[in-house]
C-alpha atoms as a PDB file:
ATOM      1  CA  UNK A   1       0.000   0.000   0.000  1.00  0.00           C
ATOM      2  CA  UNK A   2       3.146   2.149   0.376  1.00  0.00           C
ATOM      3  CA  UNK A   3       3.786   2.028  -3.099  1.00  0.00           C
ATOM      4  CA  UNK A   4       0.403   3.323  -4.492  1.00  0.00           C
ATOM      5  CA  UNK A   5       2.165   7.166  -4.184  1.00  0.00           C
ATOM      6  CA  UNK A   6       5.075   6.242  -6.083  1.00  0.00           C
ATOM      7  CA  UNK A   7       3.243   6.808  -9.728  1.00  0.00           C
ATOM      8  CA  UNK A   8       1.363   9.299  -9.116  1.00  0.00           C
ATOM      9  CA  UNK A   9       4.653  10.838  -8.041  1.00  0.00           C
ATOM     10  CA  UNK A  10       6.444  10.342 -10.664  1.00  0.00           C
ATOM     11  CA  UNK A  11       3.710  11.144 -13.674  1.00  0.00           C
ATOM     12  CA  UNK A  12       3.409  14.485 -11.671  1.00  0.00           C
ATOM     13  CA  UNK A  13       7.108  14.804 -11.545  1.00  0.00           C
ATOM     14  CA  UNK A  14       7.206  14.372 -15.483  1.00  0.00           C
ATOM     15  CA  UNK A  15       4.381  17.115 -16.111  1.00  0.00           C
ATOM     16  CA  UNK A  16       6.802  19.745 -13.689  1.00  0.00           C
ATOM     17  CA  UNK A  17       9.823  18.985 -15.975  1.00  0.00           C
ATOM     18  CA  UNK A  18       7.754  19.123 -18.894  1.00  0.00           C
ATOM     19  CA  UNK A  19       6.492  22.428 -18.171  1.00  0.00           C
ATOM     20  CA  UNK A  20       9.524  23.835 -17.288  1.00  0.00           C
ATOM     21  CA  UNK A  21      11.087  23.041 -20.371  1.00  0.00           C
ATOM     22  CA  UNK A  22       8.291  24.943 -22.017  1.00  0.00           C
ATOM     23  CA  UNK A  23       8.229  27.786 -20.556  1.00  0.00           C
ATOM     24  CA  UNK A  24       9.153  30.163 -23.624  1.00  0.00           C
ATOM     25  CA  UNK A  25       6.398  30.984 -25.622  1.00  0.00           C
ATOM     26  CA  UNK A  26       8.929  32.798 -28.443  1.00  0.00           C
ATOM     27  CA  UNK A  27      12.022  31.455 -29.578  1.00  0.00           C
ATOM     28  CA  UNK A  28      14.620  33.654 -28.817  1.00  0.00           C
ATOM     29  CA  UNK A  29      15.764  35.194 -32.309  1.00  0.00           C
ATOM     30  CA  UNK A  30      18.768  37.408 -30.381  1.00  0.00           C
ATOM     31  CA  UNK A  31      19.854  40.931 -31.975  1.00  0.00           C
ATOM     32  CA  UNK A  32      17.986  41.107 -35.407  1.00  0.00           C
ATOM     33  CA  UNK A  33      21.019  44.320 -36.114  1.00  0.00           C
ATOM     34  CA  UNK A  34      24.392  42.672 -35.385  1.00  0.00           C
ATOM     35  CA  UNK A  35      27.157  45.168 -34.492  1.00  0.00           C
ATOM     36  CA  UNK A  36      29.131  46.699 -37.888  1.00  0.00           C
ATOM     37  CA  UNK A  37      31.995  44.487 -39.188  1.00  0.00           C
ATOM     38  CA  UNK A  38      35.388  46.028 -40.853  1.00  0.00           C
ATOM     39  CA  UNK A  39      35.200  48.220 -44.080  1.00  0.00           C
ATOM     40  CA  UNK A  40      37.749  48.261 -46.395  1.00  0.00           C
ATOM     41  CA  UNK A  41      39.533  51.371 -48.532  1.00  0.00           C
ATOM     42  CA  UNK A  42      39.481  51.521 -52.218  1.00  0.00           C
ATOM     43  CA  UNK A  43      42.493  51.520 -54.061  1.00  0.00           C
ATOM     44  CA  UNK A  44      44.512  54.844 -54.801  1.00  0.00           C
ATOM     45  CA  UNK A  45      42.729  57.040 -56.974  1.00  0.00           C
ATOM     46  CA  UNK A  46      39.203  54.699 -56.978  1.00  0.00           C
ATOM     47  CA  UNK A  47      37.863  56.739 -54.154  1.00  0.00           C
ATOM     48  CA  UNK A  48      33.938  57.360 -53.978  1.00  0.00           C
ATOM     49  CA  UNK A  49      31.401  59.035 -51.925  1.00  0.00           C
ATOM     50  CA  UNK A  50      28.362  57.205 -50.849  1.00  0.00           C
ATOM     51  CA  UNK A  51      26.369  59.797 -48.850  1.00  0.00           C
ATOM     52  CA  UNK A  52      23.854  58.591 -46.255  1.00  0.00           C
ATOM     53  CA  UNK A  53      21.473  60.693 -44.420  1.00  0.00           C
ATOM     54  CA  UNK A  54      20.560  60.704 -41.209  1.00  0.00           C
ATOM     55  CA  UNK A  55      16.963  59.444 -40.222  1.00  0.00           C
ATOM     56  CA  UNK A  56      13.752  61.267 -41.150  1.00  0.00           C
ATOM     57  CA  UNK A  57      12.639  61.477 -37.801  1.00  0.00           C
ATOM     58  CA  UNK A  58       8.713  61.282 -38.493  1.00  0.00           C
ATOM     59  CA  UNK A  59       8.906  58.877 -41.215  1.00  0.00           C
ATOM     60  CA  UNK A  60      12.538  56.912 -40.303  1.00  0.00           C
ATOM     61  CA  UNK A  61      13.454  57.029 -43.975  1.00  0.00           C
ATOM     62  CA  UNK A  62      16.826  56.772 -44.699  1.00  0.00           C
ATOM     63  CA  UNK A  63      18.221  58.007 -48.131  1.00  0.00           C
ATOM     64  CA  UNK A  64      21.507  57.369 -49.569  1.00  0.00           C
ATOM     65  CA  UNK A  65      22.814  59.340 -52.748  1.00  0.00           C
ATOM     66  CA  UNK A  66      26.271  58.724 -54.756  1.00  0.00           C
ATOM     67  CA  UNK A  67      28.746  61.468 -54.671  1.00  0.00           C
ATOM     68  CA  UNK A  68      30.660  60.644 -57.221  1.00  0.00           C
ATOM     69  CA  UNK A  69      34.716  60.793 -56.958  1.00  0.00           C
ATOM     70  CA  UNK A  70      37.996  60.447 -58.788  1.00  0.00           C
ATOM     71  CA  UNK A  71      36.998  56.466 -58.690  1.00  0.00           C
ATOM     72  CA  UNK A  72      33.308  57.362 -60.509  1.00  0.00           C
ATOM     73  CA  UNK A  73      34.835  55.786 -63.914  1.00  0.00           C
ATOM     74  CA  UNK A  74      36.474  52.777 -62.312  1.00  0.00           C
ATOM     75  CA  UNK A  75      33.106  51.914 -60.248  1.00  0.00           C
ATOM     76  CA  UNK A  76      30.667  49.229 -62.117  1.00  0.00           C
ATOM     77  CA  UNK A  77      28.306  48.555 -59.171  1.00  0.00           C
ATOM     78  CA  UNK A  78      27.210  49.525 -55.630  1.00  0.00           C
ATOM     79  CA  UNK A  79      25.061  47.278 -53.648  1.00  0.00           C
ATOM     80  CA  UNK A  80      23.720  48.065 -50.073  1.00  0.00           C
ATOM     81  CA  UNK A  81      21.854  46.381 -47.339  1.00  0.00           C
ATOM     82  CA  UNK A  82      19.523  47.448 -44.910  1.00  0.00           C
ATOM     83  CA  UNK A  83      18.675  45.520 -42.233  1.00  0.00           C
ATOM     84  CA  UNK A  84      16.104  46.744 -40.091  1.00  0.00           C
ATOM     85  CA  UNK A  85      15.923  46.338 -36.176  1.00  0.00           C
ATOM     86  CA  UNK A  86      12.680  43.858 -36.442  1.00  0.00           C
ATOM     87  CA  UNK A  87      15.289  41.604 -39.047  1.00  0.00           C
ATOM     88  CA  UNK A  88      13.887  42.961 -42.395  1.00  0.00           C
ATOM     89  CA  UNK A  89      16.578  42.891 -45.112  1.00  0.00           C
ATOM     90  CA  UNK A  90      16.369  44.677 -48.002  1.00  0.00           C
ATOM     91  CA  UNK A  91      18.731  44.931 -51.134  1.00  0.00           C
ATOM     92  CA  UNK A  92      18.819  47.968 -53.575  1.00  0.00           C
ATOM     93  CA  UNK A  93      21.514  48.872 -55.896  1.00  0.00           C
ATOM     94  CA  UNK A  94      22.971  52.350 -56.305  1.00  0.00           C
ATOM     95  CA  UNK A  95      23.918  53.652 -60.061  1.00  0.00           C
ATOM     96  CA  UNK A  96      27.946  54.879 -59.924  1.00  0.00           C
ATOM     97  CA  UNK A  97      25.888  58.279 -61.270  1.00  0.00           C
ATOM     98  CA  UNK A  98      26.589  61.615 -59.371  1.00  0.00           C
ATOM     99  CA  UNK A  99      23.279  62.539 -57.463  1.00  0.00           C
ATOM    100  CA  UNK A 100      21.486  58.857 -58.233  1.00  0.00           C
ATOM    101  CA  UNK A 101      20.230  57.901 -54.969  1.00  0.00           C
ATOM    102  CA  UNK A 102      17.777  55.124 -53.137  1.00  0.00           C
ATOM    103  CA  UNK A 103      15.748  55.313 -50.098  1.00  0.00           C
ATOM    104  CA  UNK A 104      15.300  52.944 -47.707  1.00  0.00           C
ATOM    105  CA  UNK A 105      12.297  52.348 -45.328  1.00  0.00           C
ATOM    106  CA  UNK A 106      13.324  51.843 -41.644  1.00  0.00           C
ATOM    107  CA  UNK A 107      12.178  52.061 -38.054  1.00  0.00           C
ATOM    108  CA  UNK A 108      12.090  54.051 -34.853  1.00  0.00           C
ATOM    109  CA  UNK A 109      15.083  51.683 -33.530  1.00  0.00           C
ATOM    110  CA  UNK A 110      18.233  51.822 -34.598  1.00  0.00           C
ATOM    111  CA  UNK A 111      18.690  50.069 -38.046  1.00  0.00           C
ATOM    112  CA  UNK A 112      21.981  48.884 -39.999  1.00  0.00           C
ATOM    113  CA  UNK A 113      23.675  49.777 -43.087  1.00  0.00           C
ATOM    114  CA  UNK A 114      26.308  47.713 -45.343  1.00  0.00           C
ATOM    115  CA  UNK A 115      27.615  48.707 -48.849  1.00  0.00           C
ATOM    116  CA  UNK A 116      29.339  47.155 -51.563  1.00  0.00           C
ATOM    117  CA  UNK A 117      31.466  48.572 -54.387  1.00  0.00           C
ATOM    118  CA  UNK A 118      32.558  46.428 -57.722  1.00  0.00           C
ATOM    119  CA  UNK A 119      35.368  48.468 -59.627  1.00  0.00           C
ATOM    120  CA  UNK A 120      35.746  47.501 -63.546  1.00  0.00           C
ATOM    121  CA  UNK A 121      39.020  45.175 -62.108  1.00  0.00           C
ATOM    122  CA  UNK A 122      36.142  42.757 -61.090  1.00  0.00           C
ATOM    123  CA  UNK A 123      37.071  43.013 -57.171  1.00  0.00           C
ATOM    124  CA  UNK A 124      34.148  43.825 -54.827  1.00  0.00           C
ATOM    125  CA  UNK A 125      34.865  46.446 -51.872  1.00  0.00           C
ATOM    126  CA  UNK A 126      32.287  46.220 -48.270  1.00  0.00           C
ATOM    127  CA  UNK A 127      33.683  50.095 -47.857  1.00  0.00           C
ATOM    128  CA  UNK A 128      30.012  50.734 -45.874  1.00  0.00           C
ATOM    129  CA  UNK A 129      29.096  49.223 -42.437  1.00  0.00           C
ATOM    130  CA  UNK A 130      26.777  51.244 -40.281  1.00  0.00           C
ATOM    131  CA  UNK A 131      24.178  51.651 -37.434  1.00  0.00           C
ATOM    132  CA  UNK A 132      21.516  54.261 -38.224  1.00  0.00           C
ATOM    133  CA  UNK A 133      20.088  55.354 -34.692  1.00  0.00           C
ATOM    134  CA  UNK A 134      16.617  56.846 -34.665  1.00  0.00           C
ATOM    135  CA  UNK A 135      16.795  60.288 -33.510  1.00  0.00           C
ATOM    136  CA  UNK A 136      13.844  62.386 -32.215  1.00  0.00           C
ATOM    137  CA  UNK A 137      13.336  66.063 -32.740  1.00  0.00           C
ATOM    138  CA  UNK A 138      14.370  68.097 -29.752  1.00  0.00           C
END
């Protein structure tokens, strides 16, 4: 008669470890905007502006416009990234034209920036890697 404890013991003892194992409703998806990596320099005389604006602060647009440079002839592509802080990545390219530029839909957290530049040797640069804060008037 001792015994007639011991299961209901135990099945109870499996439904407490069970529960606490399953106690996160949401996976943890960590830091949707990882912290900016190295950029590196164009080559001697392939330099280039990318210009990037700071964040509309009632809209969080962010626009980025081409420069040009003394690299503008040298330059076949620019790509960029934005990842936003909820994990939405977009991809847009920019045209090596002075004044071209592309805007890019963010958030009111702070939202990351990468670019890539492909000279006419064939060799791809990451020369942009940025966090774009949201900023408030004031």
């Amino acid at each position: 008669m001792k015994t007639s404890w011991f299961v209901p013991a135990v099945l109870f003892t499996i439904f407490l470890l069970l529960l606490a194992g399953c106690t996160d409703i949401l996976p943890d998806r960590g830091a949707a905007v990882a912290t900016p990596g190295p950029v590196q320099t164009l080559p001697q005389g392939k330099h280039v502006t990318i210009e990037v604006d700071q964040k509309d602060p009632i809209y969080a647009t962010v626009t980025v416009s081409f420069a040009g440079g003394e690299g503008q002839i040298a330059v076949t592509g620019i790509e960029l990234r934005f990842t936003t802080a909820d994990g939405v990545v977009t991809t847009k390219p920019l045209q090596p034209v002075k004044g071209d530029e592309v805007i890019f839909q963010g958030t009111k957290e702070t939202d990351r920036l990468e670019g890539w530049v492909t000279l006419n040797t064939g060799v791809t640069y990451k020369t942009l890697d940025m966090l774009i804060p949201y900023r408030t008037r004031g």
